[in-house]
Protein backbone atom coordinates (compact mmCIF):
# COMPACT_ATOMS: atom_id res chain seq x y z
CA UNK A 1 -13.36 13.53 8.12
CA UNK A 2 -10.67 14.90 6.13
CA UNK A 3 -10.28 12.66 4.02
CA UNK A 4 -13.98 13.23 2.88
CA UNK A 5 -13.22 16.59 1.84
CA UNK A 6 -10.41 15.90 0.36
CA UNK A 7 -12.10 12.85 -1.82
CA UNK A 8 -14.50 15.85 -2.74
CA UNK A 9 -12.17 18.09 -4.24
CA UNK A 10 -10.93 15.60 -6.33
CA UNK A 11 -14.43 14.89 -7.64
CA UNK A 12 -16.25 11.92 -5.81
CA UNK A 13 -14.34 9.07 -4.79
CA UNK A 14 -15.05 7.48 -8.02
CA UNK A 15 -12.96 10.37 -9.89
CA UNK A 16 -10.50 9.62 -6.87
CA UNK A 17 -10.26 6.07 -7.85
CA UNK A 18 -9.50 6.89 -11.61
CA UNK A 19 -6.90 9.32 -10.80
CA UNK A 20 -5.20 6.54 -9.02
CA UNK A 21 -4.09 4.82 -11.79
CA UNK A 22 -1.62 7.34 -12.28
CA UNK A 23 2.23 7.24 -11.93
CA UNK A 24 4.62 8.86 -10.31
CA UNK A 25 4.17 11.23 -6.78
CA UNK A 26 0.53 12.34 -8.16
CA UNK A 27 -0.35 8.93 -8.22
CA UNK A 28 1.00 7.93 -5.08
CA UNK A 29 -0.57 10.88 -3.52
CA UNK A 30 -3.85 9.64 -4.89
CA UNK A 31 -3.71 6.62 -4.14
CA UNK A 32 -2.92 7.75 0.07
CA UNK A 33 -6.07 9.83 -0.07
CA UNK A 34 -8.02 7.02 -2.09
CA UNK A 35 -6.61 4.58 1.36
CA UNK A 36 -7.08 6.87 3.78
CA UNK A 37 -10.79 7.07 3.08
CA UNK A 38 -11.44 3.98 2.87
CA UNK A 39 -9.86 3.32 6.12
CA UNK A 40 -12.29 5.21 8.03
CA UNK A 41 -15.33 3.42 6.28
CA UNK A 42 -13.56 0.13 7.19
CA UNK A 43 -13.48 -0.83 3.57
CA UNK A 44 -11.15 -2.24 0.97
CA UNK A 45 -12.13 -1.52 -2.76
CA UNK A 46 -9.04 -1.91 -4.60
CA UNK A 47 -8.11 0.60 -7.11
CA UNK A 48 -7.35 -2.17 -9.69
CA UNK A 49 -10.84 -3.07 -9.45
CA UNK A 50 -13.37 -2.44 -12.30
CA UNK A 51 -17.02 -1.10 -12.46
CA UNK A 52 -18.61 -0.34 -15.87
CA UNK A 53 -20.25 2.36 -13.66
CA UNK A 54 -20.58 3.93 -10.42
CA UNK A 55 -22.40 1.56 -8.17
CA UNK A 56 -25.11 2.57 -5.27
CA UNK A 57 -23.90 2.38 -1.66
CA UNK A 58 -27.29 3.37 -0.16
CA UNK A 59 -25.94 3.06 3.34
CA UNK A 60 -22.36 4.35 2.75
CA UNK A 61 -19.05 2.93 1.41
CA UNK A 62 -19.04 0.77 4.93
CA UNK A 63 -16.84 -2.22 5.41
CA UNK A 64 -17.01 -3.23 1.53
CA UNK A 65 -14.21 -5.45 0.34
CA UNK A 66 -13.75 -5.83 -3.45
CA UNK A 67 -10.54 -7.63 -4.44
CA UNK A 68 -8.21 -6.39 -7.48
CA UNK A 69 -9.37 -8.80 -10.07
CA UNK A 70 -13.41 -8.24 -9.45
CA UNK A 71 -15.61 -6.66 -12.40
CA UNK A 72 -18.90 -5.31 -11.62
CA UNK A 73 -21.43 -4.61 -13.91
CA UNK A 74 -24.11 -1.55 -14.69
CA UNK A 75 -25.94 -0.05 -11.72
CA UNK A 76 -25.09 -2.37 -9.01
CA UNK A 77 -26.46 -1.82 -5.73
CA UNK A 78 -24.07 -3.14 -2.65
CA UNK A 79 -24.95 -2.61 0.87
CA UNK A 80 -22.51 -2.69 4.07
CA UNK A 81 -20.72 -5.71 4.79
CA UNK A 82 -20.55 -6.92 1.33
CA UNK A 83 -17.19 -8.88 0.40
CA UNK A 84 -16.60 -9.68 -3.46
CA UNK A 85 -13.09 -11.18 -3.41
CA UNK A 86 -10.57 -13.85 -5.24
CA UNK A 87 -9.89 -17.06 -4.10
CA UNK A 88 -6.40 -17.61 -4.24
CA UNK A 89 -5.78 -20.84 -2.72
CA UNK A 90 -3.63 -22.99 -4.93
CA UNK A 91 -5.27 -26.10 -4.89
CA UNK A 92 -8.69 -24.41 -4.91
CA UNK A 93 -10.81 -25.27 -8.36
CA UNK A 94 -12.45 -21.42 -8.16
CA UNK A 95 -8.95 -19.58 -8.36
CA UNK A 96 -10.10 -16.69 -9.64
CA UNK A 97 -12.02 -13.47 -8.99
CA UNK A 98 -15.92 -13.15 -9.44
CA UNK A 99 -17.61 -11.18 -12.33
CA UNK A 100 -21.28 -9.50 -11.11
CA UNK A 101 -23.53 -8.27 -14.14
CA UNK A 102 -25.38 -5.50 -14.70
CA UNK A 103 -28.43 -4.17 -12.17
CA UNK A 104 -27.39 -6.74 -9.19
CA UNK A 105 -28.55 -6.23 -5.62
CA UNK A 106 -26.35 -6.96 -2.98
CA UNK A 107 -27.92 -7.30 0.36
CA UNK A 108 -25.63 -6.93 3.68
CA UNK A 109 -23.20 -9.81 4.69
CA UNK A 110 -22.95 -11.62 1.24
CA UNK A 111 -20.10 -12.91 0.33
CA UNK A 112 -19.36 -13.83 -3.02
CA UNK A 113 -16.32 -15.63 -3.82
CA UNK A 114 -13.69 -17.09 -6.45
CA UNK A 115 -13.93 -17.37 -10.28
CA UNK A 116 -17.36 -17.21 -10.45
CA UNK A 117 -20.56 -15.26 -13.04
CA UNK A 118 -23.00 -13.58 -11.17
CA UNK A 119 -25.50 -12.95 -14.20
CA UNK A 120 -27.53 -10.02 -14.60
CA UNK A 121 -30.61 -8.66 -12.59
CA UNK A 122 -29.83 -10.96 -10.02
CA UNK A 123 -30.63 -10.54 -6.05
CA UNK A 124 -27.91 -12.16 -3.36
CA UNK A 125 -29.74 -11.70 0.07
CA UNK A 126 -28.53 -10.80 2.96
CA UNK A 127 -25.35 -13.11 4.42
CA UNK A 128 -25.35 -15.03 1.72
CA UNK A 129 -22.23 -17.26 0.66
CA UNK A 130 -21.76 -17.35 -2.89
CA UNK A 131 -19.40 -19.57 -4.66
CA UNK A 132 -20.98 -21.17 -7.53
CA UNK A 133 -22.23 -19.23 -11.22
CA UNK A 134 -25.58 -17.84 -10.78
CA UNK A 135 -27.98 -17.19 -13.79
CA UNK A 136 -29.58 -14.24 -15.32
CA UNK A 137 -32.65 -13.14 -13.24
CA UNK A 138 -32.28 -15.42 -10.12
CA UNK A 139 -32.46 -14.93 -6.67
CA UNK A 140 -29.61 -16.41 -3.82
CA UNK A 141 -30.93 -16.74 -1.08
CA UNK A 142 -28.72 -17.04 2.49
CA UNK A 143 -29.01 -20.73 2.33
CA UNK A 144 -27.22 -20.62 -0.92
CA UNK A 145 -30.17 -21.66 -2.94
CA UNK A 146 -30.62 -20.61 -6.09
CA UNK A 147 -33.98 -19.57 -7.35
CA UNK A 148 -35.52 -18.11 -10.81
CA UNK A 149 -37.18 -15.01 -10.54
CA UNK A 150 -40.73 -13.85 -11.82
């Protein structure tokens, strides 16, 4: 709870987040309220992380993970649950973090995974596993499929 108002005074949590970036005991101070809040949402969005804008939690910054390395595009939409992460496996052929376009919708429980291009407009439903590129204007569905949209 106070770390809510505390996120507010510094401007939103996405001000918070910029602020972060910052050296020396103002930065580490920002960086302990940027933690502590998203400690009690259960979430993990690392600071290093990029968005070309704010994206839409419409049911709360709750138990998101987005690793360091993850871009996300324009006007993204990510519900609860969500993880967007690296795979950093040594041997693994998708070392790497995921890039997610512009206007993507990102139903609860997907999981999108390793060096991977979600394309733009596109729709992951809910608990799906992602670890493949995915075109412009398709649809994942939780089976993994991939489908074009109309």
């Amino acid at each position: 709870m106070l770390a809510r108002l505390l996120v507010r005074l510094f401007g939103g949590i996405w001000a918070l987040k910029e602020r972060c970036r910052s050296s020396g005991l103002k930065g580490s101070m920002m960086r302990f309220v940027y933690g502590w809040y998203q400690f009690e949402h259960g979430s993990a969005i690392a600071v290093a992380s990029q968005f070309n804008g704010p994206p839409s939690f419409p049911r709360g910054m709750k138990q998101i993970v987005i690793g360091e390395d993850v871009e996300v595009g324009k006007n993204c939409t990510i519900l609860h649950q969500v993880s967007i992460d690296s795979d950093a496996l040594a041997c693994s052929e998708s070392q790497g973090s995921p890039v997610i376009g512009d206007n993507c919708y990102i139903y609860p429980g997907a999981k999108i995974i390793g060096k991977l291009v979600i394309g733009h407009n596109v729709i992951v439903r809910a608990n799906a596993v992602v670890t493949q590129d995915v075109p412009d204007n398709s649809i994942v569905e939780s089976s993994g499929e991939v489908f074009a949209r109309h």
